[in-house]
N, C-alpha and C. Protein backbone atom coordinates (compact mmCIF):
# COMPACT_ATOMS: atom_id res chain seq x y z
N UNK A 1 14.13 7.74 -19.05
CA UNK A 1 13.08 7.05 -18.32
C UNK A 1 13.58 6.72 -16.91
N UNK A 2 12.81 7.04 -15.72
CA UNK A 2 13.44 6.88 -14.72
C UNK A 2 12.98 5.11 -13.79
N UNK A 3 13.72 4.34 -13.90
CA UNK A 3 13.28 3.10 -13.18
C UNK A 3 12.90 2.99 -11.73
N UNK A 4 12.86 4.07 -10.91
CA UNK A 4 13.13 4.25 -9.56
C UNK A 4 12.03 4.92 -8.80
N UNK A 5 10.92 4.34 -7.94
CA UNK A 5 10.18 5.35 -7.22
C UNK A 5 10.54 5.85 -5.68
N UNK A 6 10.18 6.42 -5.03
CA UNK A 6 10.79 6.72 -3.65
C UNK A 6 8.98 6.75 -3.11
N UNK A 7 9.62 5.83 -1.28
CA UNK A 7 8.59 5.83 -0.71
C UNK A 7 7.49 6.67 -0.67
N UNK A 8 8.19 8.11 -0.72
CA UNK A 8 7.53 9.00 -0.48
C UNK A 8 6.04 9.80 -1.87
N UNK A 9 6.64 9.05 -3.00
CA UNK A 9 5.90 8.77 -4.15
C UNK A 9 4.34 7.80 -3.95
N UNK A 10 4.78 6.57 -3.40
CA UNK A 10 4.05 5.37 -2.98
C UNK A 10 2.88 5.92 -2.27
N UNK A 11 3.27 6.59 -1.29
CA UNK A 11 2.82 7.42 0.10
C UNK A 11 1.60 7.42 -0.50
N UNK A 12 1.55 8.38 -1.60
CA UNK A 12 0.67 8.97 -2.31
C UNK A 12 -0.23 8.79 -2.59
N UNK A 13 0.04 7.66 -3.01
CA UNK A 13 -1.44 6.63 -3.86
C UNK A 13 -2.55 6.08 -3.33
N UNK A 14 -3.44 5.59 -3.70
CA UNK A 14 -4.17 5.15 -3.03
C UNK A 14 -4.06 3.37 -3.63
N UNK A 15 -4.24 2.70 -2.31
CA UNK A 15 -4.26 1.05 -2.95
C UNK A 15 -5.74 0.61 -2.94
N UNK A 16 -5.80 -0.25 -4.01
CA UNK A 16 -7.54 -0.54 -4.07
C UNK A 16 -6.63 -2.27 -4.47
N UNK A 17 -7.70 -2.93 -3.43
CA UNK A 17 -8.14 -4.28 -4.16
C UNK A 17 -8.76 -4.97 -5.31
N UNK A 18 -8.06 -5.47 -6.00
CA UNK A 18 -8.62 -5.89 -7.39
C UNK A 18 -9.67 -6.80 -7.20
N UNK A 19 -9.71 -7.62 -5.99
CA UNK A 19 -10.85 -8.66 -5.52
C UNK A 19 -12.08 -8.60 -5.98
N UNK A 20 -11.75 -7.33 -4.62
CA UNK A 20 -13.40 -6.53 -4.57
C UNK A 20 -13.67 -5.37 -4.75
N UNK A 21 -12.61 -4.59 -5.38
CA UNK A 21 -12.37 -2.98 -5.60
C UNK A 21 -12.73 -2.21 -4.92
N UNK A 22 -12.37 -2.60 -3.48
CA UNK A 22 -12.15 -1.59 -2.29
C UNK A 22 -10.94 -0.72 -2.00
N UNK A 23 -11.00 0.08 -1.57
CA UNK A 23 -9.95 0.92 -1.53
C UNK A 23 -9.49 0.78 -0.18
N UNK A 24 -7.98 -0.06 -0.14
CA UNK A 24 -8.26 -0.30 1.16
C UNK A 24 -7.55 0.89 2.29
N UNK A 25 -6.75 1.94 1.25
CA UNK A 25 -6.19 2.85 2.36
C UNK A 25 -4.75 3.36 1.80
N UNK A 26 -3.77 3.85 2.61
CA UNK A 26 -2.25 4.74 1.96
C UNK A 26 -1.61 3.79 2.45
N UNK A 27 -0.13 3.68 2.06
CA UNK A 27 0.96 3.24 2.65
C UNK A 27 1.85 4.57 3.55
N UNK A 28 1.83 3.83 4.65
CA UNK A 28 2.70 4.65 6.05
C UNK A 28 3.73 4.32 6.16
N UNK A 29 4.06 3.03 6.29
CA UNK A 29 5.16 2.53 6.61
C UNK A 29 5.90 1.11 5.64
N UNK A 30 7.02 1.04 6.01
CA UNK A 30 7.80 0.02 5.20
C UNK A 30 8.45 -0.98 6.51
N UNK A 31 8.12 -2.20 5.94
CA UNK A 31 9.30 -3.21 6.87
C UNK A 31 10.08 -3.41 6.17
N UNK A 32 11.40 -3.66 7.00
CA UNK A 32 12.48 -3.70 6.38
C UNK A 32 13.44 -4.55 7.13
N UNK A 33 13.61 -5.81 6.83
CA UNK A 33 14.75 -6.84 7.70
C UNK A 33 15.90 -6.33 8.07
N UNK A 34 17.21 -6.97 8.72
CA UNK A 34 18.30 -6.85 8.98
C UNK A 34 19.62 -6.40 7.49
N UNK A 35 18.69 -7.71 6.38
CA UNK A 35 19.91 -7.16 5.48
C UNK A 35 19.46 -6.18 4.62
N UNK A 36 18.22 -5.16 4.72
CA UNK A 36 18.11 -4.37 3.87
C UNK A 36 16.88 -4.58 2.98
N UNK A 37 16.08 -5.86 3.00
CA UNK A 37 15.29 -6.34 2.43
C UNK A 37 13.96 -5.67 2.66
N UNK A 38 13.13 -5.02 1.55
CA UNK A 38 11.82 -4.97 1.91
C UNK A 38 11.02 -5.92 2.00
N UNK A 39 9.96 -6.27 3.67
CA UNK A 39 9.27 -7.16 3.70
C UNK A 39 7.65 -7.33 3.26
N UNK A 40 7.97 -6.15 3.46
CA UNK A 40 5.99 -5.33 2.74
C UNK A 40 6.09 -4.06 3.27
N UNK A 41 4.55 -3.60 2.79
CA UNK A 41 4.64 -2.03 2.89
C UNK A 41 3.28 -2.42 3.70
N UNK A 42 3.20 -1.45 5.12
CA UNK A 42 2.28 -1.38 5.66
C UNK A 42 1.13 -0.38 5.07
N UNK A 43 -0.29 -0.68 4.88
CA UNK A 43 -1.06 0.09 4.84
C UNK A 43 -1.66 0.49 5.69
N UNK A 44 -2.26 1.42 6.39
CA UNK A 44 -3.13 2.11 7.08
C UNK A 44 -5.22 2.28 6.56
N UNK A 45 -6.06 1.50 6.99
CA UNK A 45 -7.16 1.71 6.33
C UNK A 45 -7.48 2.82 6.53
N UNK A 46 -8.12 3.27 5.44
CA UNK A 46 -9.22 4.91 5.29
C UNK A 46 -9.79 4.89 6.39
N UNK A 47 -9.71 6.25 6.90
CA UNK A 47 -10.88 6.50 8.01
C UNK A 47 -11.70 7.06 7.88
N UNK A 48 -12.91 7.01 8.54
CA UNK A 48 -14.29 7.73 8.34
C UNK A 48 -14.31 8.72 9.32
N UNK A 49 -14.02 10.04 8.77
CA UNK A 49 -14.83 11.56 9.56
C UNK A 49 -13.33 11.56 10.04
N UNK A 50 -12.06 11.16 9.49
CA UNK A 50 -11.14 11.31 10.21
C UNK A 50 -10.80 10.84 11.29
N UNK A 51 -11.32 9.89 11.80
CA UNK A 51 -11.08 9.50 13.44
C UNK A 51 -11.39 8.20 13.59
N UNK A 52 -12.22 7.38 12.76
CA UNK A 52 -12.21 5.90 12.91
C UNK A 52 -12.32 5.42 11.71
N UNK A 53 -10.97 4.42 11.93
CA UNK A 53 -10.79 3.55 10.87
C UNK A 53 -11.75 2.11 10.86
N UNK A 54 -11.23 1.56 9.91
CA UNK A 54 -12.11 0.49 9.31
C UNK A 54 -11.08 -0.92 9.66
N UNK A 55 -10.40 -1.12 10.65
CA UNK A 55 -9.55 -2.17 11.13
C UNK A 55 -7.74 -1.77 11.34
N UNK A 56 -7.42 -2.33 11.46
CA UNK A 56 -5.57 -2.76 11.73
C UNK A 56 -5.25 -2.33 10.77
N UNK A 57 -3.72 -2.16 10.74
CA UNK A 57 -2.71 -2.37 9.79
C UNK A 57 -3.03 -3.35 8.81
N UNK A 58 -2.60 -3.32 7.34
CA UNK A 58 -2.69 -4.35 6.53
C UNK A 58 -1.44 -4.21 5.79
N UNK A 59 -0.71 -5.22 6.10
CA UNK A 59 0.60 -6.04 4.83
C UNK A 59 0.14 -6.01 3.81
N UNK A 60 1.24 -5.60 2.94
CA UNK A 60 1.20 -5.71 1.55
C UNK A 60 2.34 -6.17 1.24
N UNK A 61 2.49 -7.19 0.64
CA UNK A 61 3.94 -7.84 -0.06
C UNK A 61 4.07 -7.39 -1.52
N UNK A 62 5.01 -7.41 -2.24
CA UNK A 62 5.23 -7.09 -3.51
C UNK A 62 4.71 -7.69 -4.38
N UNK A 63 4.62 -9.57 -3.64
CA UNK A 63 3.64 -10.45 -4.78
C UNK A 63 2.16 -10.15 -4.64
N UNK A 64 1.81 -9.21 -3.89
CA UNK A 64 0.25 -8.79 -3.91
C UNK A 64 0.42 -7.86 -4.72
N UNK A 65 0.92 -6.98 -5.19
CA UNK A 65 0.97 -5.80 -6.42
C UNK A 65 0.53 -6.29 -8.03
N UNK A 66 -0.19 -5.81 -8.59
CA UNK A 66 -0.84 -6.25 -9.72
C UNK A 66 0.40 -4.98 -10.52
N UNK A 67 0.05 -3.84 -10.60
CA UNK A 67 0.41 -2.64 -10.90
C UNK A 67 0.50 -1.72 -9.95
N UNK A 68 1.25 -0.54 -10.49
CA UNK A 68 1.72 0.71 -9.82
C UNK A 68 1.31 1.32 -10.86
N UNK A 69 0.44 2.67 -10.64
CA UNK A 69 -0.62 3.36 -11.89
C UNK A 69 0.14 4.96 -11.68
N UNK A 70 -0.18 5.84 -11.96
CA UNK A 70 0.21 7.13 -11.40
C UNK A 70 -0.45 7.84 -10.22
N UNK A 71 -1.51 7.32 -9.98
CA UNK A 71 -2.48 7.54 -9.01
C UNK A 71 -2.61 6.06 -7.88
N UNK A 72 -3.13 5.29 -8.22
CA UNK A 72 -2.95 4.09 -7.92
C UNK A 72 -2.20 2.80 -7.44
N UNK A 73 -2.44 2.21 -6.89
CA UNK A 73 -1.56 0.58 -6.33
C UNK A 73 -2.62 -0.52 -6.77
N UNK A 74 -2.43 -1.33 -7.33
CA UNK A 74 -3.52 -1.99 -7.51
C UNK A 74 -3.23 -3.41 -7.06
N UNK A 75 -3.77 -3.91 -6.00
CA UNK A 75 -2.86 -5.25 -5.28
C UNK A 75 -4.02 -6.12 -5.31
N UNK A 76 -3.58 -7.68 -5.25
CA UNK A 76 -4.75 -8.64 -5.13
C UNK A 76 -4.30 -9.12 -3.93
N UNK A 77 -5.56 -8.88 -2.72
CA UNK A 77 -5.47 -9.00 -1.05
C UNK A 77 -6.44 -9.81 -0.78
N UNK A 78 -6.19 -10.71 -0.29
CA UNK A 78 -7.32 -12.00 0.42
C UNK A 78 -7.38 -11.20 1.66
């Protein structure tokens, strides 16, 4: 059983809000402090027609993660 995913796995998925079961978009990027620490994973919102998105960047912290699905992120986002 492997305990370990790589960003590039994450990438993949799509994250939906458990709130309101919106989908709010992929993960692009990772912050990452001085000592190595992940601070959240940036999401990127879905865009429409390819060319305009639906707002900013959105943080995701680890305590927003409900589950990690095989397809899926499933985070609770105010």
């Amino acid at each position: 059983m492997v305990n370990y995913m790589l960003i590039s796995d994450l990438q993949r998925k799509d994250i939906v809000n458990t709130i309101n079961g919106a989908k709010l978009g992929r993960i692009v990027d990772v912050d990452v402090d001085s000592n190595g620490q992940v601070n959240f994973l940036i999401v990127e919102p879905q865009k429409v027609m390819r060319r305009i998105s639906y707002g900013g960047e959105i943080n995701i912290t680890f305590k927003d993660i409900v589950t990690i699905g095989s397809d899926v992120i499933l985070v609770n986002y105010k």
